[in-house]
PDB file of N, CA and C in Angstrom:
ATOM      1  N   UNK A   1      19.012   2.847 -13.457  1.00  0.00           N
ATOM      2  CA  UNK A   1      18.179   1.949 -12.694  1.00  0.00           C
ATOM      3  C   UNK A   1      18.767   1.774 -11.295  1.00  0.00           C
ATOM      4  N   UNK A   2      19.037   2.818 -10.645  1.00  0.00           N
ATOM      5  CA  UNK A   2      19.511   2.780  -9.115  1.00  0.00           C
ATOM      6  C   UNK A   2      18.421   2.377  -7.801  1.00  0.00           C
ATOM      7  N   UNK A   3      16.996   2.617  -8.115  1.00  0.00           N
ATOM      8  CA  UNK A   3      15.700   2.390  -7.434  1.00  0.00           C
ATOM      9  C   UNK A   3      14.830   1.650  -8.339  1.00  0.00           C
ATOM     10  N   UNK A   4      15.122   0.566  -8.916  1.00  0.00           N
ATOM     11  CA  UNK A   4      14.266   0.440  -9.850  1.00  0.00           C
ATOM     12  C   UNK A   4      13.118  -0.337  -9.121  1.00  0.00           C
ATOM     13  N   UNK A   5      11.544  -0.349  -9.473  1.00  0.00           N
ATOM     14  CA  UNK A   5      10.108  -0.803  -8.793  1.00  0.00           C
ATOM     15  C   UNK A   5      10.113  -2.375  -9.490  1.00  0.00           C
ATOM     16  N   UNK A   6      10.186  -3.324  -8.190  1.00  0.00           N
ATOM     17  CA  UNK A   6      10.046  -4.606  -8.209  1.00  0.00           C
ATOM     18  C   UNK A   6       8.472  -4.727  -8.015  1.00  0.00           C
ATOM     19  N   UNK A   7       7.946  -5.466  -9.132  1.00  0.00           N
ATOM     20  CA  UNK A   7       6.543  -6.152  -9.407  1.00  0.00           C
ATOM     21  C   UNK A   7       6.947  -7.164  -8.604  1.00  0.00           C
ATOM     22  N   UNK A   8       6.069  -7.810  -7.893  1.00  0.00           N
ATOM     23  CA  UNK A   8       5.963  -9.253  -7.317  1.00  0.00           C
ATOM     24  C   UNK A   8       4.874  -9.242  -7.482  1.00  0.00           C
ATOM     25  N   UNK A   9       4.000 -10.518  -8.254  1.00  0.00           N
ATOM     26  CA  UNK A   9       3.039 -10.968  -8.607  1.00  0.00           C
ATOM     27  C   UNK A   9       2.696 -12.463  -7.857  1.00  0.00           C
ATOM     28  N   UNK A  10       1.627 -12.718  -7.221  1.00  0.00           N
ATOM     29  CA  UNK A  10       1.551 -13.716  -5.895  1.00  0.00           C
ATOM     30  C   UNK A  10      -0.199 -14.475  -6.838  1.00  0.00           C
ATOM     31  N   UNK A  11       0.018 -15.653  -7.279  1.00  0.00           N
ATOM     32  CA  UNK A  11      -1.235 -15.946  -7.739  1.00  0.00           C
ATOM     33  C   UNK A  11      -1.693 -16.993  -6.835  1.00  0.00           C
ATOM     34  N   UNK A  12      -2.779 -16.812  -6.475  1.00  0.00           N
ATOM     35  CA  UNK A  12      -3.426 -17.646  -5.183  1.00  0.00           C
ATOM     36  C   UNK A  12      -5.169 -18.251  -5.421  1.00  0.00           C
ATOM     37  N   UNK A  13      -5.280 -20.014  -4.995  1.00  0.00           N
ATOM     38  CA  UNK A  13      -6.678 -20.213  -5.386  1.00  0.00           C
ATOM     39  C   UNK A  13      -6.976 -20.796  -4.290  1.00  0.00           C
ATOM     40  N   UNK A  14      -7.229 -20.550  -2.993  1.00  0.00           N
ATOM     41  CA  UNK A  14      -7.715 -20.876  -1.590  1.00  0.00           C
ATOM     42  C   UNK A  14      -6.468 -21.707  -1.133  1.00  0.00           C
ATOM     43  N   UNK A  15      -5.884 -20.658  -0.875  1.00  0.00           N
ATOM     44  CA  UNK A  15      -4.733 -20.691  -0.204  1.00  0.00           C
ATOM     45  C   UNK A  15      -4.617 -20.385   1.306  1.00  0.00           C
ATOM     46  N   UNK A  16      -5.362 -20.376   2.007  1.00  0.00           N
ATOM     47  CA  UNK A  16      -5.478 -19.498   3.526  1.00  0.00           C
ATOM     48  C   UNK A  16      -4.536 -20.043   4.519  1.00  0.00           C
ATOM     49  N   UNK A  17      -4.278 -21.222   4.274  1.00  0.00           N
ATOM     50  CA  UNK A  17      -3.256 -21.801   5.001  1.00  0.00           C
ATOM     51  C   UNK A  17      -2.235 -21.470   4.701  1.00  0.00           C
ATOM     52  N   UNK A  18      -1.360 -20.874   3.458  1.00  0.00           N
ATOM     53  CA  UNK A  18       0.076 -19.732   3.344  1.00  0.00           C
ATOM     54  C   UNK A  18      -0.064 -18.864   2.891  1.00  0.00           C
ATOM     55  N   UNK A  19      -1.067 -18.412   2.905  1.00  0.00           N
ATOM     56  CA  UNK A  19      -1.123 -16.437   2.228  1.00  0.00           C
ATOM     57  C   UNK A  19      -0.510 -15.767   2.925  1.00  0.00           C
ATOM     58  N   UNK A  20      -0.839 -15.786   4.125  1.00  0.00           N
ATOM     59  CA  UNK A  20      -0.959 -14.761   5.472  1.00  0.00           C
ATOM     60  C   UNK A  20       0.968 -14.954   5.230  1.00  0.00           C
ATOM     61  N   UNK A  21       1.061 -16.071   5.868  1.00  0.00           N
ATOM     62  CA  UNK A  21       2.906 -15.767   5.399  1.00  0.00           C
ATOM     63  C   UNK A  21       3.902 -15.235   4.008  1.00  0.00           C
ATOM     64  N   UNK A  22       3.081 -15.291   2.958  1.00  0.00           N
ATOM     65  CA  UNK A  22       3.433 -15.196   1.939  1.00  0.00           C
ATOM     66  C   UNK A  22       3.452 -13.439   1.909  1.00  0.00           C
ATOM     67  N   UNK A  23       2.083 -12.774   2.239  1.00  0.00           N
ATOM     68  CA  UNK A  23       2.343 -11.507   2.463  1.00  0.00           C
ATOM     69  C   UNK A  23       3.387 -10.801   2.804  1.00  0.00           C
ATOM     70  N   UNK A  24       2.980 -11.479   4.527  1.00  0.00           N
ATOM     71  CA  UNK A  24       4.103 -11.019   5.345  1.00  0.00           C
ATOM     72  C   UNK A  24       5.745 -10.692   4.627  1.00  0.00           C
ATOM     73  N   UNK A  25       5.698 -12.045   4.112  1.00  0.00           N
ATOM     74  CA  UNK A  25       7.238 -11.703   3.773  1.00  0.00           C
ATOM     75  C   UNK A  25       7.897 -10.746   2.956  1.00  0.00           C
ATOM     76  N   UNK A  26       6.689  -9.977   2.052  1.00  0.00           N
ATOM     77  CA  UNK A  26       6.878  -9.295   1.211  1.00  0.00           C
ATOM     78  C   UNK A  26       6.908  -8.067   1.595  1.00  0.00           C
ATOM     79  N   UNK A  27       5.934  -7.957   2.598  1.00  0.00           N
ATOM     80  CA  UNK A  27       5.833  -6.859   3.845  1.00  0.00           C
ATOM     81  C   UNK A  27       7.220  -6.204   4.329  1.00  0.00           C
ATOM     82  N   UNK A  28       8.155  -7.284   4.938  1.00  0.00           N
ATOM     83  CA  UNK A  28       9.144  -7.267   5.231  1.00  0.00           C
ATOM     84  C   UNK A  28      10.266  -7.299   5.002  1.00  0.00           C
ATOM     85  N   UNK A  29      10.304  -6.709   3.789  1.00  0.00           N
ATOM     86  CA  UNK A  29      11.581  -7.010   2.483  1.00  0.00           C
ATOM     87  C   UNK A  29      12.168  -5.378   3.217  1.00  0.00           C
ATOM     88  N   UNK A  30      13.327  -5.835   3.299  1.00  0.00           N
ATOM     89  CA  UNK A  30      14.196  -4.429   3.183  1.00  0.00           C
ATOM     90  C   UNK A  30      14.153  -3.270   2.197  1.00  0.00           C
ATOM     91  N   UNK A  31      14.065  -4.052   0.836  1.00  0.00           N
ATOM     92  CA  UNK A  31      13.927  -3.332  -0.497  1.00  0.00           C
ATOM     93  C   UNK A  31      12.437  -2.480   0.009  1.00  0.00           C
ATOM     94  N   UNK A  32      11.909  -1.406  -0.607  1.00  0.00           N
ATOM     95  CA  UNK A  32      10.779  -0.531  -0.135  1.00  0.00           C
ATOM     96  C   UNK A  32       9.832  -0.203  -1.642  1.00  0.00           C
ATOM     97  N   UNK A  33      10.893  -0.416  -2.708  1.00  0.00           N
ATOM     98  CA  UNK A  33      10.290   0.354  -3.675  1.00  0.00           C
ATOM     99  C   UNK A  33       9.376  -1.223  -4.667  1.00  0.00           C
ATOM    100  N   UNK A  34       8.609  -1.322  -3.834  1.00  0.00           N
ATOM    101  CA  UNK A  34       7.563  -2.941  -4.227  1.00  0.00           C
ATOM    102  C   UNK A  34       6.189  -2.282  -4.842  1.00  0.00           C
ATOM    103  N   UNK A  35       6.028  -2.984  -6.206  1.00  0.00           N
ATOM    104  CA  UNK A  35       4.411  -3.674  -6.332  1.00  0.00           C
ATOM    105  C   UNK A  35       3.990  -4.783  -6.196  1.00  0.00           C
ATOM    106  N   UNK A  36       3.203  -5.119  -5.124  1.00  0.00           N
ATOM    107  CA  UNK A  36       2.875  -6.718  -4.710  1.00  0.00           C
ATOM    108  C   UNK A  36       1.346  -6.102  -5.617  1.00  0.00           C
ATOM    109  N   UNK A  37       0.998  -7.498  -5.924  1.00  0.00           N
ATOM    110  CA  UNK A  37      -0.096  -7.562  -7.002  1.00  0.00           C
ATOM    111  C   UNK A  37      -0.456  -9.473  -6.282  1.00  0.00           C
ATOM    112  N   UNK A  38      -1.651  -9.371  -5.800  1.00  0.00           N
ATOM    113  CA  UNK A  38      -2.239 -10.688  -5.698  1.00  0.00           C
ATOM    114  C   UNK A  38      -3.153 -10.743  -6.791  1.00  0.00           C
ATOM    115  N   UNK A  39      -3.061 -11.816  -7.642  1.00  0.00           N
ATOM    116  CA  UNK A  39      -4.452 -12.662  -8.056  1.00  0.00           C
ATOM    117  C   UNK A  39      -4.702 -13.390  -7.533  1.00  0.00           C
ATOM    118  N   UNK A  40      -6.030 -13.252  -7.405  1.00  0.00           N
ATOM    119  CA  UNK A  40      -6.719 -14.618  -6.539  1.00  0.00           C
ATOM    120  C   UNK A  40      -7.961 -15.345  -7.644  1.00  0.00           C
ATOM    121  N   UNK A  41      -7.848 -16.634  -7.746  1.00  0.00           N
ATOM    122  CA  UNK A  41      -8.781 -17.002  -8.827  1.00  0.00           C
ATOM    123  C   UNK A  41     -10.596 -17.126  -7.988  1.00  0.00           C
ATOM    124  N   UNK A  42     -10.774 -16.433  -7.236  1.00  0.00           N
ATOM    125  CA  UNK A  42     -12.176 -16.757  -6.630  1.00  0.00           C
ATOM    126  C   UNK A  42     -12.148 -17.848  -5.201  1.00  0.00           C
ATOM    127  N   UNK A  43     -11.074 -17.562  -4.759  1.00  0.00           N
ATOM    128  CA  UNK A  43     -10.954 -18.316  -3.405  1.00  0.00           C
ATOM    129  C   UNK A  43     -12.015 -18.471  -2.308  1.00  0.00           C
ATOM    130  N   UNK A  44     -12.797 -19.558  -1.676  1.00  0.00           N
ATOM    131  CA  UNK A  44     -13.890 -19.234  -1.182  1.00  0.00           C
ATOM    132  C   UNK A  44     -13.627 -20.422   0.806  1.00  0.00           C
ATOM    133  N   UNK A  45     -12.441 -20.267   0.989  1.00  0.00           N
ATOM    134  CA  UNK A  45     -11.599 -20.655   1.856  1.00  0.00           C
ATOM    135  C   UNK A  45     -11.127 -19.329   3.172  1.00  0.00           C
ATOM    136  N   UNK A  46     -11.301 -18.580   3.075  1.00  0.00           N
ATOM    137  CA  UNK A  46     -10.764 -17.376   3.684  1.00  0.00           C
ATOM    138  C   UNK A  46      -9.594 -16.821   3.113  1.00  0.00           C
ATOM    139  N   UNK A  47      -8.827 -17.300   2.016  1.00  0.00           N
ATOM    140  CA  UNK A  47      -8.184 -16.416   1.537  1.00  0.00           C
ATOM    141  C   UNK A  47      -8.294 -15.115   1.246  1.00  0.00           C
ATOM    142  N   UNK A  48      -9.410 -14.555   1.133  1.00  0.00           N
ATOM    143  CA  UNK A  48      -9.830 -13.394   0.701  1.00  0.00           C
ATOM    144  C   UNK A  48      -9.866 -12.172   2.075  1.00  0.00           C
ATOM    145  N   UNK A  49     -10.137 -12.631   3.005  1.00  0.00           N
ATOM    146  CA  UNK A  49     -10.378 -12.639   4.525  1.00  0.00           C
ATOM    147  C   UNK A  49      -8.805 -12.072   4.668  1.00  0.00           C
ATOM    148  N   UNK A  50      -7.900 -12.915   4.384  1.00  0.00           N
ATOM    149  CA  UNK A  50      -6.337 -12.466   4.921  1.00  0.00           C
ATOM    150  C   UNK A  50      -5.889 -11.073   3.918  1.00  0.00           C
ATOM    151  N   UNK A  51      -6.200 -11.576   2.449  1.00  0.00           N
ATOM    152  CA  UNK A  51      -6.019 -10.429   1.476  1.00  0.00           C
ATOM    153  C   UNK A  51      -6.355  -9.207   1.835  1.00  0.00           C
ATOM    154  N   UNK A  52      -7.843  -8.990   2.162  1.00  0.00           N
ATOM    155  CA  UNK A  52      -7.997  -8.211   3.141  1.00  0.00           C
ATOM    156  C   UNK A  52      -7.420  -7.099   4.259  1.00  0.00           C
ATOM    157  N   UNK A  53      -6.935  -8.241   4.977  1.00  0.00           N
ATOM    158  CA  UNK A  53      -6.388  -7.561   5.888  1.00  0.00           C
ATOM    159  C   UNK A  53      -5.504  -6.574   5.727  1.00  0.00           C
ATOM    160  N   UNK A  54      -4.307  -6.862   4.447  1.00  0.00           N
ATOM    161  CA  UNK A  54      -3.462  -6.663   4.270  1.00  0.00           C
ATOM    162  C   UNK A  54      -3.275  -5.599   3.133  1.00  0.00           C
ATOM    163  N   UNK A  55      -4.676  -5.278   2.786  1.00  0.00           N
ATOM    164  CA  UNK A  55      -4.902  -4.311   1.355  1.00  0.00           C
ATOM    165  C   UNK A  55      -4.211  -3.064   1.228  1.00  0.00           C
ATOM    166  N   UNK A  56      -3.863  -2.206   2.460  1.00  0.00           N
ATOM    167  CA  UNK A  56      -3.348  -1.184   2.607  1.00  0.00           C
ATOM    168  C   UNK A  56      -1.282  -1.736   1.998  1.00  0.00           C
ATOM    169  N   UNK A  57      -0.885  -2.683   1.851  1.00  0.00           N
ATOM    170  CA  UNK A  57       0.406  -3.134   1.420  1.00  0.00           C
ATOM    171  C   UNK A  57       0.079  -3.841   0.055  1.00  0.00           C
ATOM    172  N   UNK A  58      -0.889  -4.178  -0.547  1.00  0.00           N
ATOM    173  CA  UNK A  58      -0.970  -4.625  -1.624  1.00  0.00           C
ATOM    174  C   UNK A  58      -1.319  -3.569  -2.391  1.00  0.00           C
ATOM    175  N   UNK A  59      -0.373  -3.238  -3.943  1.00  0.00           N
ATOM    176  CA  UNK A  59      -0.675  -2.611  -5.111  1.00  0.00           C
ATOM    177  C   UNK A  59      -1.813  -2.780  -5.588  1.00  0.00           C
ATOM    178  N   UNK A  60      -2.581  -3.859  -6.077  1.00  0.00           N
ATOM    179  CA  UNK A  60      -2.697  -4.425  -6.803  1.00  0.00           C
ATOM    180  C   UNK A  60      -3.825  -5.862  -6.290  1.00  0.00           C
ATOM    181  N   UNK A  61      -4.864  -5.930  -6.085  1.00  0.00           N
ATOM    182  CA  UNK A  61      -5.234  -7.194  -5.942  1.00  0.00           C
ATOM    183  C   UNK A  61      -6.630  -7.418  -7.083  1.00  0.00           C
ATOM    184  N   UNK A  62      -7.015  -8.826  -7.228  1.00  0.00           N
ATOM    185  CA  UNK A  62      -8.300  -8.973  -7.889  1.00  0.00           C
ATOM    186  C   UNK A  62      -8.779 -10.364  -7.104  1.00  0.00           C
ATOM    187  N   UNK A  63     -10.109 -10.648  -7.441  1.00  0.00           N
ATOM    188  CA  UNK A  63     -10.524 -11.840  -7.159  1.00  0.00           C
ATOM    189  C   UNK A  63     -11.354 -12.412  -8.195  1.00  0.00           C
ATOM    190  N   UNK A  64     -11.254 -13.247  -8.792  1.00  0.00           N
ATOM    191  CA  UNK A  64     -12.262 -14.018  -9.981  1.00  0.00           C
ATOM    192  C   UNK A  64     -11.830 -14.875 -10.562  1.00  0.00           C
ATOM    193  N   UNK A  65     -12.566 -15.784 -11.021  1.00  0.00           N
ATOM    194  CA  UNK A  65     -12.670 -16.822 -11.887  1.00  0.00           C
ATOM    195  C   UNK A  65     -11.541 -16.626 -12.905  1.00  0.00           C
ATOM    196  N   UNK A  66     -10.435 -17.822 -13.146  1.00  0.00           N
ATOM    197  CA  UNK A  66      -9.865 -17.694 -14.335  1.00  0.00           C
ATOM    198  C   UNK A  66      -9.604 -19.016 -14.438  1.00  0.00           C
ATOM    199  N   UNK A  67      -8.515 -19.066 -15.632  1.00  0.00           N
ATOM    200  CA  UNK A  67      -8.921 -20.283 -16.351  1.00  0.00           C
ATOM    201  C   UNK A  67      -7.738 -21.729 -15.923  1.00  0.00           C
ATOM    202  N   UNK A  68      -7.122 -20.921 -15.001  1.00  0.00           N
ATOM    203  CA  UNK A  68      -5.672 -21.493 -14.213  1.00  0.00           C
ATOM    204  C   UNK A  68      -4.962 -20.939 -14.165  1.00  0.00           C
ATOM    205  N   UNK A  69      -3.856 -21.413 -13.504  1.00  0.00           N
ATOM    206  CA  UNK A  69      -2.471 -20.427 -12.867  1.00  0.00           C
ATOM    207  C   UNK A  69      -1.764 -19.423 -13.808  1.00  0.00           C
ATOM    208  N   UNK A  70      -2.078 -20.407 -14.844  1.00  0.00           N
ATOM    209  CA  UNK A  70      -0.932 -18.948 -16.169  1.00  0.00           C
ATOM    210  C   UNK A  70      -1.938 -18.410 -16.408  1.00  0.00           C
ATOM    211  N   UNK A  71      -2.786 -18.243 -16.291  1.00  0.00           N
ATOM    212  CA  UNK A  71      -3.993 -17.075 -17.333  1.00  0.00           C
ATOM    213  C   UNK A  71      -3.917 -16.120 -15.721  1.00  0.00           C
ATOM    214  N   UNK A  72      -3.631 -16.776 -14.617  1.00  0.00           N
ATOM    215  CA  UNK A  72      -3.649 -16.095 -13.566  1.00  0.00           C
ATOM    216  C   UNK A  72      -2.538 -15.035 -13.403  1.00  0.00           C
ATOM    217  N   UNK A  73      -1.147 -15.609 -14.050  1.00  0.00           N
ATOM    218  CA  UNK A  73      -0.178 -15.239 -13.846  1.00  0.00           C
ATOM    219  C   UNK A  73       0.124 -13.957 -15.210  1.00  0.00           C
ATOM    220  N   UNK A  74      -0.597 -14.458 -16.174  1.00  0.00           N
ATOM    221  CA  UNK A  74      -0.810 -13.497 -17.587  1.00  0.00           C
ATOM    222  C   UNK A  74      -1.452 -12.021 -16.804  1.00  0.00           C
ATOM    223  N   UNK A  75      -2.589 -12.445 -16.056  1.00  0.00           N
ATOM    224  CA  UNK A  75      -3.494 -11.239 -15.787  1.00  0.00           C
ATOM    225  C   UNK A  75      -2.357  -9.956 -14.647  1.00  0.00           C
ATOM    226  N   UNK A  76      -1.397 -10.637 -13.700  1.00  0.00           N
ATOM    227  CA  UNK A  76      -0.833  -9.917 -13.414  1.00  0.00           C
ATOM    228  C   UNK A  76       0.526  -9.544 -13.917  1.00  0.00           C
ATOM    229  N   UNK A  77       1.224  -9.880 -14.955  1.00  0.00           N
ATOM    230  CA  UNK A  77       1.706  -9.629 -15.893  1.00  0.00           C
ATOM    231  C   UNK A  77       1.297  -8.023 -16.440  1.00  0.00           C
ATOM    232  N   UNK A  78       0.054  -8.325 -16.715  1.00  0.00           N
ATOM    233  CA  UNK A  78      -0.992  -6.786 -17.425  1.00  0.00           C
ATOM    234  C   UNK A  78      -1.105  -5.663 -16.665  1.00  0.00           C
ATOM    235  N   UNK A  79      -0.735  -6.097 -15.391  1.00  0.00           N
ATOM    236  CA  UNK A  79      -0.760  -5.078 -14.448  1.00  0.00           C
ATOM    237  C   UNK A  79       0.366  -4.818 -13.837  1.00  0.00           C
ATOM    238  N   UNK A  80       1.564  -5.793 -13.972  1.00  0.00           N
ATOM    239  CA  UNK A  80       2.679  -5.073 -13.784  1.00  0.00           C
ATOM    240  C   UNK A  80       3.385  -3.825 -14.445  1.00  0.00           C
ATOM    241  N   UNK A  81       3.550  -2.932 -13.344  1.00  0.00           N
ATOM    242  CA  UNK A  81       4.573  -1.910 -14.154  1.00  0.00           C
ATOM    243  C   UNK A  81       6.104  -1.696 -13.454  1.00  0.00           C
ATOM    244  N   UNK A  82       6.410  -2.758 -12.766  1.00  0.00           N
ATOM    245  CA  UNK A  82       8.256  -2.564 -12.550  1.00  0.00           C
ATOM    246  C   UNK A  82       9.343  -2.723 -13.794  1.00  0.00           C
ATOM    247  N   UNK A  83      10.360  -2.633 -13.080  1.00  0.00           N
ATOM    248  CA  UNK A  83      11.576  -2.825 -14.332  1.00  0.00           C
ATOM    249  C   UNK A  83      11.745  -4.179 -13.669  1.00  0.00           C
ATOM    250  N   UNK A  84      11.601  -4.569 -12.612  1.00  0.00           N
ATOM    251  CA  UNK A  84      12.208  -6.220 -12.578  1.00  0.00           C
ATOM    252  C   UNK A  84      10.873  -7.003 -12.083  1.00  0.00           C
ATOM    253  N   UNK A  85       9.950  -8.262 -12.794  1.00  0.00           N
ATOM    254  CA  UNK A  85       8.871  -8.832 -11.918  1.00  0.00           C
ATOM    255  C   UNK A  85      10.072 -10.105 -11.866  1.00  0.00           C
ATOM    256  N   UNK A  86       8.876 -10.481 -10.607  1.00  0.00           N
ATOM    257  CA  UNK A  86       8.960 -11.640  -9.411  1.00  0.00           C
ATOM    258  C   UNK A  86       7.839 -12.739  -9.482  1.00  0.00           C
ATOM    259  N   UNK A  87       7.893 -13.469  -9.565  1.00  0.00           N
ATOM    260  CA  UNK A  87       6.729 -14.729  -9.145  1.00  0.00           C
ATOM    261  C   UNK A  87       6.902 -15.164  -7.783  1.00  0.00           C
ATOM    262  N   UNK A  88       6.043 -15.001  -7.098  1.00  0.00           N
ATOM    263  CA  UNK A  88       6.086 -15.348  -5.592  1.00  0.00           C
ATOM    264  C   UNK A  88       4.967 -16.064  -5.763  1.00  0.00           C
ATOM    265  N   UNK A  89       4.695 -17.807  -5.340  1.00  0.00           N
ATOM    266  CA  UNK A  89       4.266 -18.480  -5.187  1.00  0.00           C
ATOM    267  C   UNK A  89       3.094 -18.872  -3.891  1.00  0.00           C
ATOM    268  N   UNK A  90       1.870 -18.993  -3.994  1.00  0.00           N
ATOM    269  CA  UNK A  90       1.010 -18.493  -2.619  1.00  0.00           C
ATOM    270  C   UNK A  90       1.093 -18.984  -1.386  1.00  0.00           C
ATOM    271  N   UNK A  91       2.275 -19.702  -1.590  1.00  0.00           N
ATOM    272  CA  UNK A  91       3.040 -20.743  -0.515  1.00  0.00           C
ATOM    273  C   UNK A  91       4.558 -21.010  -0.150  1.00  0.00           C
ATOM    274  N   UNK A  92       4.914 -19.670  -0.825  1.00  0.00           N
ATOM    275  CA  UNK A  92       6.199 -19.786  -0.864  1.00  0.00           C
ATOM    276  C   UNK A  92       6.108 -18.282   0.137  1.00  0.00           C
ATOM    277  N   UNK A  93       7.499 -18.059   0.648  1.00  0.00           N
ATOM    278  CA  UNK A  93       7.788 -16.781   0.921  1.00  0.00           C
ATOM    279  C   UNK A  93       9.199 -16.346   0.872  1.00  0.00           C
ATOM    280  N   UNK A  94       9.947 -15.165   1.089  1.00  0.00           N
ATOM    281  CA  UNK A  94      10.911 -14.531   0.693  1.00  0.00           C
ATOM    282  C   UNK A  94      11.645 -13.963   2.500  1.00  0.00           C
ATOM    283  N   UNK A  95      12.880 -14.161   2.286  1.00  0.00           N
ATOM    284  CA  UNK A  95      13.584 -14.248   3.761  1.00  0.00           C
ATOM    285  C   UNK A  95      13.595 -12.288   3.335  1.00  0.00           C
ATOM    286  N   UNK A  96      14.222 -11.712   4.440  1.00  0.00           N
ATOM    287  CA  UNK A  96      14.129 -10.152   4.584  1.00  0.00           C
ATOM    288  C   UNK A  96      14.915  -9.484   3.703  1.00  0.00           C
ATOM    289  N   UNK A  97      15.683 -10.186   3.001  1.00  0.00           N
ATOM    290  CA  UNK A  97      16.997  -9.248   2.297  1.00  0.00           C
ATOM    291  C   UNK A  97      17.062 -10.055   0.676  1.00  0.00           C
ATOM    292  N   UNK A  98      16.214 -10.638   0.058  1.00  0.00           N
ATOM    293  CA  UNK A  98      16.101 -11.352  -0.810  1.00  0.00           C
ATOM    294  C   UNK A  98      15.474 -10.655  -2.148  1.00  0.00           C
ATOM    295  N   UNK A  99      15.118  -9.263  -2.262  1.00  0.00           N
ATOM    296  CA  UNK A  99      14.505  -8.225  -3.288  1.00  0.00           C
ATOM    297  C   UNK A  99      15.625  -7.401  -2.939  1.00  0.00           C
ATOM    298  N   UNK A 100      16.016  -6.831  -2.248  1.00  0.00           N
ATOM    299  CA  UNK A 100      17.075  -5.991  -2.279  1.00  0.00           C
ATOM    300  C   UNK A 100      18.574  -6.952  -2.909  1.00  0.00           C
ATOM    301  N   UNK A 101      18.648  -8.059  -2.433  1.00  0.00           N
ATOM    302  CA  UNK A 101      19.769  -8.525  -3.328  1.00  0.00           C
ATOM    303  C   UNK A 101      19.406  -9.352  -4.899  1.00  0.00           C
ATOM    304  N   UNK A 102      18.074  -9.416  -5.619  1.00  0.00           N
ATOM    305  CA  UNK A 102      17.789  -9.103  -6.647  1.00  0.00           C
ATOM    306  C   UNK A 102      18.085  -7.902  -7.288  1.00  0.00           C
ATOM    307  N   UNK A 103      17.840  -6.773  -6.247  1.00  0.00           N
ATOM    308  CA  UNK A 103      18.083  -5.714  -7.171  1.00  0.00           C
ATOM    309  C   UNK A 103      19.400  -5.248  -7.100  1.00  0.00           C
ATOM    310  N   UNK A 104      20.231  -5.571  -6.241  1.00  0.00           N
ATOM    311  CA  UNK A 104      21.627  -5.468  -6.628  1.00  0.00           C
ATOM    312  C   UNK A 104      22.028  -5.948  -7.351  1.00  0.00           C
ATOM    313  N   UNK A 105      22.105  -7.332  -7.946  1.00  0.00           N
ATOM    314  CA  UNK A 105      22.326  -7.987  -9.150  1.00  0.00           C
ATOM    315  C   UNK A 105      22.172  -7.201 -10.390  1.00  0.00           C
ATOM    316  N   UNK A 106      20.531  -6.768 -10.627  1.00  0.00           N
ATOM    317  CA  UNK A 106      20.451  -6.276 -11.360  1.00  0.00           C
ATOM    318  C   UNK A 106      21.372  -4.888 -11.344  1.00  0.00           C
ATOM    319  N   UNK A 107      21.310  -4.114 -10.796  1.00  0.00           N
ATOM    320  CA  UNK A 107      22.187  -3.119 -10.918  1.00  0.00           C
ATOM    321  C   UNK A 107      23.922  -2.939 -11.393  1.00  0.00           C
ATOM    322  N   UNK A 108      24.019  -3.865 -10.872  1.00  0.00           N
ATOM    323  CA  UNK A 108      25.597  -3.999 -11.065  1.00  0.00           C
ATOM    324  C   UNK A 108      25.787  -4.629 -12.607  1.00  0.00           C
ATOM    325  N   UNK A 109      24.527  -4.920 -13.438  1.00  0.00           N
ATOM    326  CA  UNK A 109      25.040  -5.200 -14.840  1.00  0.00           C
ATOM    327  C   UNK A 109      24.290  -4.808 -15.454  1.00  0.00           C
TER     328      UNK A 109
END
């Protein structure tokens, strides 16, 4: 497991006010070998608008109705295929060197 593919799974329900950063940051991870996977539960805010933008860096996106955050977080679960997932929060974001020193951790044991 020297390259191993970090899932980051980002579940979002009209979030437009921190998506756009939340991306970004994932964008900008040193680490390279990423599946970002957004769920979005049917956001009708412009979240979808930023998702968008950004589709060419996202693995992975959907938009629809679910039943809340864990059935949100289950669905990209189903679609993860890394050796290490991530929960990235639709309002949270990740400083530049913060997946690469996950995956050093992991490596070293």
């Amino acid at each position: 497991m020297n390259n191993p593919t970090v899932s980051i799974i980002t579940v979002v329900y009209n979030g437009v006010q921190y998506i756009e950063q939340t991306i970004k940051s994932v964008i900008a991870q040193d680490y390279t070998n990423i599946e970002f996977i957004i769920i979005d539960g049917g956001s009708n805010d412009g979240t979808l608008d930023i998702i968008k933008k950004y589709k060419a860096n996202i693995a992975h996106w959907v938009s629809e109705k679910d039943s809340g955050i864990y059935n949100a977080m289950n669905k990209g679960l189903k679609i993860a295929s890394g050796e290490i997932v991530a929960i990235l929060n639709a309002d949270d974001y990740y400083h530049s060197d913060t997946i690469q020193n996950v995956v050093n951790h992991f490596v070293k044991t």
